[in-house]
Structures are given as structure tokens and as C-alpha cells.
PDB file of N, CA and C in Angstrom:
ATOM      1  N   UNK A   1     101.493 100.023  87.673  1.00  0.00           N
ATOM      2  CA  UNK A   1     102.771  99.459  87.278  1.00  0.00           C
ATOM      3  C   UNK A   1     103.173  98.331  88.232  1.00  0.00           C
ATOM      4  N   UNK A   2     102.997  98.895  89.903  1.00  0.00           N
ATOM      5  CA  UNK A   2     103.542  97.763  90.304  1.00  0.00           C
ATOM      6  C   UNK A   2     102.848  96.102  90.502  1.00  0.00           C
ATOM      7  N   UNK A   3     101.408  96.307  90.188  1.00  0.00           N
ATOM      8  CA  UNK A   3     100.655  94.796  89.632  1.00  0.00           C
ATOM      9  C   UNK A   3     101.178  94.386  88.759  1.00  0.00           C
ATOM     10  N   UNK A   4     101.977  95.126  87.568  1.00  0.00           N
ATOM     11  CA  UNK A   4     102.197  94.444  86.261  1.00  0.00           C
ATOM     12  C   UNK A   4     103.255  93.603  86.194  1.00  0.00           C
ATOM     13  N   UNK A   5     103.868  93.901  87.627  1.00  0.00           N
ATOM     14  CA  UNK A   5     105.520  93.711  87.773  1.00  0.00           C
ATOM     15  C   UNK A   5     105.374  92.609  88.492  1.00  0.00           C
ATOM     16  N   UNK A   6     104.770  92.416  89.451  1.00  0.00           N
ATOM     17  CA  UNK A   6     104.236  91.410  89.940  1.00  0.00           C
ATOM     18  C   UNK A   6     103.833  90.313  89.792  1.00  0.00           C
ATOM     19  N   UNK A   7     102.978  90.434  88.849  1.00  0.00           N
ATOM     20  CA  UNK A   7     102.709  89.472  88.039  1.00  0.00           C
ATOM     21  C   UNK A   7     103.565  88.492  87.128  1.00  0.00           C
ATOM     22  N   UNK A   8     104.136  89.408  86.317  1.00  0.00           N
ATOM     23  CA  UNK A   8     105.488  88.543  85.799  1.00  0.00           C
ATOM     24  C   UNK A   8     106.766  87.963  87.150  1.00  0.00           C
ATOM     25  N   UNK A   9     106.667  88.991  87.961  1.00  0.00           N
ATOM     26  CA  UNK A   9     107.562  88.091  88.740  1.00  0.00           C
ATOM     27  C   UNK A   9     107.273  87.408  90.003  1.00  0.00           C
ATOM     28  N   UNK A  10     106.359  86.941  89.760  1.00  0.00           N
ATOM     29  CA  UNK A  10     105.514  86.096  90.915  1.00  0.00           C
ATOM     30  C   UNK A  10     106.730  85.099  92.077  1.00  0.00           C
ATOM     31  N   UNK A  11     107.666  84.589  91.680  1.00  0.00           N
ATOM     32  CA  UNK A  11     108.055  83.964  92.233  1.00  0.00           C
ATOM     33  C   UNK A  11     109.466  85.114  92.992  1.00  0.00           C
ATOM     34  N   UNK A  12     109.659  86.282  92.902  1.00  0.00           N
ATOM     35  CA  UNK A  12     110.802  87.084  93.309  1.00  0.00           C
ATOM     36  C   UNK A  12     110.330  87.761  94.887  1.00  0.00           C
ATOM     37  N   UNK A  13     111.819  87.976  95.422  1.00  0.00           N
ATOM     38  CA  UNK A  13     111.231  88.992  96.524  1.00  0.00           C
ATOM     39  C   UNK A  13     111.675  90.354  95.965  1.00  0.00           C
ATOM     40  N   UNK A  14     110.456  91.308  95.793  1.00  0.00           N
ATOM     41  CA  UNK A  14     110.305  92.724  95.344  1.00  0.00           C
ATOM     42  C   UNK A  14     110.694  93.724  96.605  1.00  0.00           C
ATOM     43  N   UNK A  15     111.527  94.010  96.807  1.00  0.00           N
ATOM     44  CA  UNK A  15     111.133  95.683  98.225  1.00  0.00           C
ATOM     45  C   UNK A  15     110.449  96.494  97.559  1.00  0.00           C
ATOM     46  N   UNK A  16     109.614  96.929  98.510  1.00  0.00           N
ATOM     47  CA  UNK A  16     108.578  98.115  97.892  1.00  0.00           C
ATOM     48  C   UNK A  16     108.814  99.258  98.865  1.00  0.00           C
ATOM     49  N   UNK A  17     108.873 100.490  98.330  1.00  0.00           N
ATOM     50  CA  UNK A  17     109.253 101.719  99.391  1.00  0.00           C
ATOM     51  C   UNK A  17     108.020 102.438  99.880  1.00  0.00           C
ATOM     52  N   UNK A  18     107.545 101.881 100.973  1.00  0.00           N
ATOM     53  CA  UNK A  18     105.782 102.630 101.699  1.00  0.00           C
ATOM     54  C   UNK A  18     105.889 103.285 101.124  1.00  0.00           C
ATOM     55  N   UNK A  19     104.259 103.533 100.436  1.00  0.00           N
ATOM     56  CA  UNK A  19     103.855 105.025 100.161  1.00  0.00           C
ATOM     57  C   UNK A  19     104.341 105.767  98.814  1.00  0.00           C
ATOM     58  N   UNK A  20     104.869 104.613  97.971  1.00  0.00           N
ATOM     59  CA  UNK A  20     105.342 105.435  96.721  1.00  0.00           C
ATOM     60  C   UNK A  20     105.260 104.244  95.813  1.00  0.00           C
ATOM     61  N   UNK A  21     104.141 103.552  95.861  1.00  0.00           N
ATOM     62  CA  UNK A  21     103.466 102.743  94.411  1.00  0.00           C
ATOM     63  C   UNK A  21     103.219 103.948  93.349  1.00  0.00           C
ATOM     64  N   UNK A  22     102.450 105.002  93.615  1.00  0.00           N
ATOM     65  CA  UNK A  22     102.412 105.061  92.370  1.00  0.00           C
ATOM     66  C   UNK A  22     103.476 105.966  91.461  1.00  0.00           C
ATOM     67  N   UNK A  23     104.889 106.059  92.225  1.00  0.00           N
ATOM     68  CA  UNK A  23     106.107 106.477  91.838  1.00  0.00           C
ATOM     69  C   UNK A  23     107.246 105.376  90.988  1.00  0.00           C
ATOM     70  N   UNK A  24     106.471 104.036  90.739  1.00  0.00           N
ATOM     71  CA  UNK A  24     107.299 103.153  90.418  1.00  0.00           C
ATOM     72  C   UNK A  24     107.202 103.754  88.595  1.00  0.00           C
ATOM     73  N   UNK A  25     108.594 103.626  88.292  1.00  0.00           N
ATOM     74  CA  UNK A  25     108.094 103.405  86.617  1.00  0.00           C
ATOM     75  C   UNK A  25     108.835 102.081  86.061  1.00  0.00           C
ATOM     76  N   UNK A  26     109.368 101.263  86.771  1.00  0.00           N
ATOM     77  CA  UNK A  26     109.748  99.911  86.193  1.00  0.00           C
ATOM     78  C   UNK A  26     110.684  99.220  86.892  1.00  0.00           C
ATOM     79  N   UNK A  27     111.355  98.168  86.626  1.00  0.00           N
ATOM     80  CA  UNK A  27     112.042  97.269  87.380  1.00  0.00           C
ATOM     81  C   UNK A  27     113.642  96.574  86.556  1.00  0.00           C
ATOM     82  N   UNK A  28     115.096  96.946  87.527  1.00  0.00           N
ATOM     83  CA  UNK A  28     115.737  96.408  86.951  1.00  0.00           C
ATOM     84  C   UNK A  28     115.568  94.921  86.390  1.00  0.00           C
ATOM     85  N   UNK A  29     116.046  94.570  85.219  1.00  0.00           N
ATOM     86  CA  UNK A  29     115.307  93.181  85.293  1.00  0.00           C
ATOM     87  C   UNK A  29     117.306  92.346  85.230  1.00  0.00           C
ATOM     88  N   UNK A  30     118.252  92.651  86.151  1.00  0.00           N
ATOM     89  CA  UNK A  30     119.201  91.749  86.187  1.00  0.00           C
ATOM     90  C   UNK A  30     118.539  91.804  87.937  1.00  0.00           C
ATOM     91  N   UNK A  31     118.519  93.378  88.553  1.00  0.00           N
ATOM     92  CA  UNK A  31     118.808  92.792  90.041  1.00  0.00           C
ATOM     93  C   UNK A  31     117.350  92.483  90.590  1.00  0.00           C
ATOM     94  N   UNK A  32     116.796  93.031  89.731  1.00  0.00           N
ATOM     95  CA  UNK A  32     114.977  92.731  90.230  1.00  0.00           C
ATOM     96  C   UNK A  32     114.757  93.765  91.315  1.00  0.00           C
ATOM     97  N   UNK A  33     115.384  94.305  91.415  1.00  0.00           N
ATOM     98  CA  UNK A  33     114.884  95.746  92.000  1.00  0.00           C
ATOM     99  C   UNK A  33     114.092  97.060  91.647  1.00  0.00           C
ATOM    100  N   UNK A  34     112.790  97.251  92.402  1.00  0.00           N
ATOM    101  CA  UNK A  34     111.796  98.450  91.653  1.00  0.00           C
ATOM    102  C   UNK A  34     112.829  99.890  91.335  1.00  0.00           C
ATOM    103  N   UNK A  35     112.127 100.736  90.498  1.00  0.00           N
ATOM    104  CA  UNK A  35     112.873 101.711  90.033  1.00  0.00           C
ATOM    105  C   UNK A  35     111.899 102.560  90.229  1.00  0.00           C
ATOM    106  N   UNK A  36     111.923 103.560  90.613  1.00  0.00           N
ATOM    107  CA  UNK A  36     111.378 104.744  91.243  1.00  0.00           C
ATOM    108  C   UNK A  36     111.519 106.098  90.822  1.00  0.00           C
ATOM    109  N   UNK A  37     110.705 106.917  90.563  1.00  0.00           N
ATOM    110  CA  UNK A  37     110.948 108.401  89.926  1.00  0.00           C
ATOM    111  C   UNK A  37     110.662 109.352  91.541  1.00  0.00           C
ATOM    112  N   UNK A  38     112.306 109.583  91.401  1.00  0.00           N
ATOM    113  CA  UNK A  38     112.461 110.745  92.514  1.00  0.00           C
ATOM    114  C   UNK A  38     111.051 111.864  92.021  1.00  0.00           C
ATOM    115  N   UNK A  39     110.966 112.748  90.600  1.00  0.00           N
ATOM    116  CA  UNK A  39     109.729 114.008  90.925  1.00  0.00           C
ATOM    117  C   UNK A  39     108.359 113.453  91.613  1.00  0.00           C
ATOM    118  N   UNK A  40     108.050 111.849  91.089  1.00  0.00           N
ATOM    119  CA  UNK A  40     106.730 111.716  91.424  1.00  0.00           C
ATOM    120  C   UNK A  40     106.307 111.330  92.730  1.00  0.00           C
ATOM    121  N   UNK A  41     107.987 110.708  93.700  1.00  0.00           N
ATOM    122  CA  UNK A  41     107.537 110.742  94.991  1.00  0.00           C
ATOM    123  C   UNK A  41     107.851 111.675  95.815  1.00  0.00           C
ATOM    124  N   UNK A  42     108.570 112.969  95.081  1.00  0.00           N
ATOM    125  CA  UNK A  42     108.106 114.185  95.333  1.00  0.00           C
ATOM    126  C   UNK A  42     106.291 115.254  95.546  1.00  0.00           C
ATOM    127  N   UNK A  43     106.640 114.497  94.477  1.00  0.00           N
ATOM    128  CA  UNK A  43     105.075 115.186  94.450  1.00  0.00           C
ATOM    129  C   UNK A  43     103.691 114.456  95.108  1.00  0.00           C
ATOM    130  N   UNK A  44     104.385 113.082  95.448  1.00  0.00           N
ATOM    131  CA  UNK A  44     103.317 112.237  96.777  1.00  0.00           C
ATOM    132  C   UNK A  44     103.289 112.945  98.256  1.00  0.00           C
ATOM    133  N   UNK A  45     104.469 113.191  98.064  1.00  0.00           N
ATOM    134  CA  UNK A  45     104.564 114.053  99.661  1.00  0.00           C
ATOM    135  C   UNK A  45     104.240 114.988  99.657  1.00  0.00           C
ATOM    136  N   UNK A  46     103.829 116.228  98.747  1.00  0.00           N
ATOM    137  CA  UNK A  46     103.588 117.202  98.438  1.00  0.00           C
ATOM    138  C   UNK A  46     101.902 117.214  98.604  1.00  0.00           C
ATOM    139  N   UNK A  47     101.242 116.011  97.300  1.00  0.00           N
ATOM    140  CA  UNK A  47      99.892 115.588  97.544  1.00  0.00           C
ATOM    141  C   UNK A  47      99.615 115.393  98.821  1.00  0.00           C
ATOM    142  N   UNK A  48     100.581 115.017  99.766  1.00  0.00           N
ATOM    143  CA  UNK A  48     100.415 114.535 101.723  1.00  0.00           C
ATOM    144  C   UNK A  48     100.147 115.315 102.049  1.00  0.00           C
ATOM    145  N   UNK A  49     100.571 116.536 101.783  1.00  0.00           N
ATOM    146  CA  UNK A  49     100.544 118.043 102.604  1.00  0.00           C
ATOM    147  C   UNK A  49     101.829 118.693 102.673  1.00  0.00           C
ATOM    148  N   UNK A  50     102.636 118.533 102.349  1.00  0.00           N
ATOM    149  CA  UNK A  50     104.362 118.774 102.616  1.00  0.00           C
ATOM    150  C   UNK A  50     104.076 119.889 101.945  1.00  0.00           C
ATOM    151  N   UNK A  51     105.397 121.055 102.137  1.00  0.00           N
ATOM    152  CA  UNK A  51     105.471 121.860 101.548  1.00  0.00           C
ATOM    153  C   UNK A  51     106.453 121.237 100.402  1.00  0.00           C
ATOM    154  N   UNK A  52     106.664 121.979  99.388  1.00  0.00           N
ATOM    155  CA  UNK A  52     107.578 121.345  98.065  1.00  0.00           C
ATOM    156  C   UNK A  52     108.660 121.353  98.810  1.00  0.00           C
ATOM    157  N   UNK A  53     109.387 122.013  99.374  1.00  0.00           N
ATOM    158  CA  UNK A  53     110.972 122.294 100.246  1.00  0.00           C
ATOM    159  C   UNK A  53     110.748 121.190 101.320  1.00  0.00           C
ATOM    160  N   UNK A  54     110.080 120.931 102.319  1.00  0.00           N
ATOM    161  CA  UNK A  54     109.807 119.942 102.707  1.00  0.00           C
ATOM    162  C   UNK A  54     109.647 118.750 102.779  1.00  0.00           C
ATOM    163  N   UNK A  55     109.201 118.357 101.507  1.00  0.00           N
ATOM    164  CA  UNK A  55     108.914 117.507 100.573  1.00  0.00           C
ATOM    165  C   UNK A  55     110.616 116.885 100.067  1.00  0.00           C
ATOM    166  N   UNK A  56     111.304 117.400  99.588  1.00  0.00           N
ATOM    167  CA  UNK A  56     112.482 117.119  98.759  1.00  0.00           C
ATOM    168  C   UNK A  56     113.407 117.361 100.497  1.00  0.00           C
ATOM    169  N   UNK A  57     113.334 118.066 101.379  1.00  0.00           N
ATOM    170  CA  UNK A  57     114.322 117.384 102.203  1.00  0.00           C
ATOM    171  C   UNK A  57     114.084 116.275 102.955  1.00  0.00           C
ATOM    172  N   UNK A  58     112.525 115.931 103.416  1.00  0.00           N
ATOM    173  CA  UNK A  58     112.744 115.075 103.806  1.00  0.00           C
ATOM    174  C   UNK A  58     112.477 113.402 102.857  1.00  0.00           C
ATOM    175  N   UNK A  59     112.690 113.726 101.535  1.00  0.00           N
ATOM    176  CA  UNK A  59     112.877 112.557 100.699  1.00  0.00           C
ATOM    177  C   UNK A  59     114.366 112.337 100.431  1.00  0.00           C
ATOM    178  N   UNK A  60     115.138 113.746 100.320  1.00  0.00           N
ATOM    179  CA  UNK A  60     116.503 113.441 100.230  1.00  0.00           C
ATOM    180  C   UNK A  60     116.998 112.559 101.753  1.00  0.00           C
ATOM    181  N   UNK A  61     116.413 113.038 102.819  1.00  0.00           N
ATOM    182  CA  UNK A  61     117.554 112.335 104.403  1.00  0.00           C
ATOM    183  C   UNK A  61     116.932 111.416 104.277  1.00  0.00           C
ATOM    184  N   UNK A  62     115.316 111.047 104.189  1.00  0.00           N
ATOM    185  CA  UNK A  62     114.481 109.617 104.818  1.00  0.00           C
ATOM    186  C   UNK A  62     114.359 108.559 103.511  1.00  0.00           C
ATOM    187  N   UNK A  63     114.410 108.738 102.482  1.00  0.00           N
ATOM    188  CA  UNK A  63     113.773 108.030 101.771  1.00  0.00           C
ATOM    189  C   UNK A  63     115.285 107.695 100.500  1.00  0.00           C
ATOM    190  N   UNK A  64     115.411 108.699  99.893  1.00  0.00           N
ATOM    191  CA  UNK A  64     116.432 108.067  99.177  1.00  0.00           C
ATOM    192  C   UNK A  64     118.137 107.698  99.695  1.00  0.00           C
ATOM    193  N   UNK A  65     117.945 108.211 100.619  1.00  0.00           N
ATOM    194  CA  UNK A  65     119.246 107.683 101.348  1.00  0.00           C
ATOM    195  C   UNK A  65     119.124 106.499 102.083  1.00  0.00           C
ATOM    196  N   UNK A  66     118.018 105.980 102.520  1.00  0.00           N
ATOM    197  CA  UNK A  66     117.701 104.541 103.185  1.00  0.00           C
ATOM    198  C   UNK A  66     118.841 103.248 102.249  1.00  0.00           C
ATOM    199  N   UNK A  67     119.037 102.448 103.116  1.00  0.00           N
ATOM    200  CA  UNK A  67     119.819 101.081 102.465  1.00  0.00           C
ATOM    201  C   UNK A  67     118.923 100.189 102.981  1.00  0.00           C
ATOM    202  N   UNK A  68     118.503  99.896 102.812  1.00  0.00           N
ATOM    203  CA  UNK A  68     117.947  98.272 103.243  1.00  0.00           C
ATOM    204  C   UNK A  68     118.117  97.151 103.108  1.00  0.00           C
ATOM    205  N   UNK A  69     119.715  96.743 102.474  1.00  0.00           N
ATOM    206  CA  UNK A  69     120.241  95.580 101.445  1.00  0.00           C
ATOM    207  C   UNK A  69     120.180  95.698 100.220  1.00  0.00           C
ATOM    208  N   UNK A  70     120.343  94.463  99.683  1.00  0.00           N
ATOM    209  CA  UNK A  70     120.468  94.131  98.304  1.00  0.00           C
ATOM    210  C   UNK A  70     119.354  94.526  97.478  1.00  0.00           C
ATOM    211  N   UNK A  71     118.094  94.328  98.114  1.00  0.00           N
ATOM    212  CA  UNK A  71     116.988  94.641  97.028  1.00  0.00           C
ATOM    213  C   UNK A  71     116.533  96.244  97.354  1.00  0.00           C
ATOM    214  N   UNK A  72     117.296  96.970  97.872  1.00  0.00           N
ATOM    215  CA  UNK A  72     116.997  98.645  97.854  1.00  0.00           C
ATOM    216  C   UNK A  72     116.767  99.143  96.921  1.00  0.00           C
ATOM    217  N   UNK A  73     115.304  99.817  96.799  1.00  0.00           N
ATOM    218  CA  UNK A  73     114.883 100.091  95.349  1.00  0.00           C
ATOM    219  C   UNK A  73     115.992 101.471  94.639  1.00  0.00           C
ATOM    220  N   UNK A  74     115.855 101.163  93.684  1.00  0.00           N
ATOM    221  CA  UNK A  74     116.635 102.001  92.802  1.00  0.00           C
ATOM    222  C   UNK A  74     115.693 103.648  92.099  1.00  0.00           C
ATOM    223  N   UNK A  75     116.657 104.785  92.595  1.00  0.00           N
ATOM    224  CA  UNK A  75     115.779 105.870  92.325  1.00  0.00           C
ATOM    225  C   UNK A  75     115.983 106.993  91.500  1.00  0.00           C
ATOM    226  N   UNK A  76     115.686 107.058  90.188  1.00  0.00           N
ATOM    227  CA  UNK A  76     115.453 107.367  89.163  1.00  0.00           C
ATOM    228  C   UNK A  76     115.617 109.270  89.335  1.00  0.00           C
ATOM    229  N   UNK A  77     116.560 109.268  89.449  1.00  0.00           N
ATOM    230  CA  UNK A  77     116.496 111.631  89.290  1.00  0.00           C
ATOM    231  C   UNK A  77     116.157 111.804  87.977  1.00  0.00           C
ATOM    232  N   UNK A  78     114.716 112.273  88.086  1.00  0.00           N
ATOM    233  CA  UNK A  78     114.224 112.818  86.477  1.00  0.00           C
ATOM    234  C   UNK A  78     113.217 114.371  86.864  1.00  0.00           C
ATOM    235  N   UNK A  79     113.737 114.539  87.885  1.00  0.00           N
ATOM    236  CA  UNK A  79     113.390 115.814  88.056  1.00  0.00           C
ATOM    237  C   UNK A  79     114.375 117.111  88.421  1.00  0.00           C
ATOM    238  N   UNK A  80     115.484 116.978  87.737  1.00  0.00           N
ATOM    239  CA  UNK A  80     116.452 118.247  87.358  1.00  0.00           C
ATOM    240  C   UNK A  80     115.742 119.236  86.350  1.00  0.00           C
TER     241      UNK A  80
END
């Protein structure tokens, strides 16, 4: 996904969140910010070695709570 995105937006600056390409599932297209599925970069950290509980706390304090500005990727809860 995120080559495809790329490609069309060759000329943008993208933030990308280490370690969770293959958690992208698409891109706002007003702010141009990646969009991200909270289960699947759950389950990257999990694939790391994390325990699942592990996994989801330290994505809730480190990862989806991060700000980094304007282009802070946007993160998708589809795992309720």
C-alpha cells in the first residue's frame, strides 16, 4: 500500500510511523496523512515477540499517542 501511495504522491511530504508499513490501509487525501489500522500494528508487535497485553499497552502510550505535527499519521480503531 504504502508504494502505491507514493507513487501518486510523489511530490508530498508523507510521515511514516517506523515499523508499521504493513499496517497502512490508505491515505487522507485532504491532509495527506497515512492512515493506519490500530489491530494490524497490533499484531506487528505481537509478530515482534510482544505479548498481546504488551503489545496494545505499549502501542496505546508509544505509538498512538505520539504528535509529531501536522502530518501525524492518522489511526484507524478497527479492532473493537
Amino acid at each position: 500500500m504504502l508504494d502505491r501511495i507514493l507513487k501518486v504522491f510523489t511530490e508530498e511530504e508523507i510521515l511514516k510511523a517506523d515499523g508499521f508499513d504493513n499496517a497502512i490501509i490508505g491515505i487522507d487525501s485532504h491532509s495527506l496523512r497515512l492512515i493506519y489500522s490500530c489491530r494490524m500494528a497490533i499484531e506487528i508487535l505481537v509478530e515482534e515477540g510482544m505479548s498481546q497485553y504488551d503489545a496494545m499497552e505499549h502501542f496505546e502510550y508509544n505509538v498512538i499517542s505520539s504528535y509529531v505535527g501536522e502530518k501525524t499519521p492518522i489511526w484507524c480503531v478497527d479492532n473493537l
